[in-house]
Protein backbone atom coordinates (compact mmCIF):
# COMPACT_ATOMS: atom_id res chain seq x y z
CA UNK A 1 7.82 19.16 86.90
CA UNK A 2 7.30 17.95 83.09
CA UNK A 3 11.21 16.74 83.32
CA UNK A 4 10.22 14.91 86.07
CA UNK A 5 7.68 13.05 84.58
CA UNK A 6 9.75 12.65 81.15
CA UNK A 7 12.62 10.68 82.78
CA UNK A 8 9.97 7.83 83.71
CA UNK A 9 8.83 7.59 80.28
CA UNK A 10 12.44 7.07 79.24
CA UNK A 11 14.07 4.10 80.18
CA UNK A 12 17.54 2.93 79.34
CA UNK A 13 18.13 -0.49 79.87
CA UNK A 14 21.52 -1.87 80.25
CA UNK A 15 21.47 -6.04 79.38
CA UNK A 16 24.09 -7.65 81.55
CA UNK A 17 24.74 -10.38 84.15
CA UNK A 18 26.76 -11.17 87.13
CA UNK A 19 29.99 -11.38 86.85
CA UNK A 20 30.88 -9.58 83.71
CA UNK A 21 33.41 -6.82 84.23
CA UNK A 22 32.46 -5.13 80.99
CA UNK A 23 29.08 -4.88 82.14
CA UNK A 24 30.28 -3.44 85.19
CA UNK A 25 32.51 -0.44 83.41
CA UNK A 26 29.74 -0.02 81.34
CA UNK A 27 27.47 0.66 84.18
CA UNK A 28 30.37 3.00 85.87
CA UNK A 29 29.99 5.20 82.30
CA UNK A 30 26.54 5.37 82.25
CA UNK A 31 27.14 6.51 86.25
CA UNK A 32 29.49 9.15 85.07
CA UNK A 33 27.43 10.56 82.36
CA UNK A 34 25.53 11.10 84.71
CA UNK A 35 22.28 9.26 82.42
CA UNK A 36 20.47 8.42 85.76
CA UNK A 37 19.39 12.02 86.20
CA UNK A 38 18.21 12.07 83.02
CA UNK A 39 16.10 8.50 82.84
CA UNK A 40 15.51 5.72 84.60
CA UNK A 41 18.03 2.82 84.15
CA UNK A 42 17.13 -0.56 84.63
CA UNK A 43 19.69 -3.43 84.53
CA UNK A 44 18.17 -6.75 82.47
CA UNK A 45 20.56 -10.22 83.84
CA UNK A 46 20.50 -11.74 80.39
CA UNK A 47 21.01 -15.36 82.17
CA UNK A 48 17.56 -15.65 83.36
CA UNK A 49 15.55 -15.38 79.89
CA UNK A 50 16.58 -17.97 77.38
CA UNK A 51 15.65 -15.57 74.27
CA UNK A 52 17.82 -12.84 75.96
CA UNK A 53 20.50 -15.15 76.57
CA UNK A 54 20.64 -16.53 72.78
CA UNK A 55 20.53 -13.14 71.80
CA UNK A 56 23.08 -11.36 73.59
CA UNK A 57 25.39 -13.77 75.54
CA UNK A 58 28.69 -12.61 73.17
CA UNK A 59 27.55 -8.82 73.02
CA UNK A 60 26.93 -7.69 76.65
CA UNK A 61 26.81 -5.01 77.67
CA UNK A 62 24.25 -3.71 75.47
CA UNK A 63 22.09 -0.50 75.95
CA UNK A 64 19.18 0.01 74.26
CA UNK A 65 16.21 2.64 75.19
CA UNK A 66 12.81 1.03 75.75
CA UNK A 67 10.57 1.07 72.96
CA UNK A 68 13.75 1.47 71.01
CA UNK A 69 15.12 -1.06 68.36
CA UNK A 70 18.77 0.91 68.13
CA UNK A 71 21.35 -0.65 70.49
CA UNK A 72 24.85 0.23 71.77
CA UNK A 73 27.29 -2.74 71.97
CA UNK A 74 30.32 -3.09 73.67
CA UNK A 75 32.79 -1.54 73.40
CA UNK A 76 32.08 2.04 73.53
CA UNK A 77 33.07 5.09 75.58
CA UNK A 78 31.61 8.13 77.46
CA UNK A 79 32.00 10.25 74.11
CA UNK A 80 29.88 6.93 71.85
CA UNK A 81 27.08 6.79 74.87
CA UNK A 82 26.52 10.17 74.85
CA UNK A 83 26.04 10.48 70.92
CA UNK A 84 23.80 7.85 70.95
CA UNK A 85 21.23 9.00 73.79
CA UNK A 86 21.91 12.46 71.52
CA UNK A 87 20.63 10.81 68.91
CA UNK A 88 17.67 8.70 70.63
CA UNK A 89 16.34 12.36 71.59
């Protein structure tokens, strides 16, 4: 039961928006590793917040963990998103 209740204090949020392909195979890793078990993922469309957009219309995707300053930028692979959620816990 306490991993339970862990995943929803752990969020991983994944800043995107429609349309971007990268985005997209970045979503299909985070699928794969299989992160969704683990916490709850929540997809941010960067297009409708201004301060978003400014600050992450060239970088997306970007995964960060809520309550988290440390971000992953494109591109990485399964072996870089799996160090860094290693490294966030």
């Amino acid at each position: 039961m306490a991993v339970y209740k862990e995943k929803y204090n752990k969020t991983l949020l994944l800043y995107s928006t429609s349309g971007c392909h990268l985005c997209e195979q970045a979503k299909s890793l985070i699928d794969a590793a299989n992160l969704k078990h683990q916490f709850t993922l929540e997809v941010i469309d960067i297009a409708n917040d201004d301060e978003l957009f400014k600050k992450y219309a060239i970088r997306i995707p970007v995964i960060r963990f809520e309550r988290s300053l440390h971000e992953l930028s494109w591109p990485f692979d399964l072996d870089e998103l799996d160090l860094f959620v290693l490294r966030m816990f």
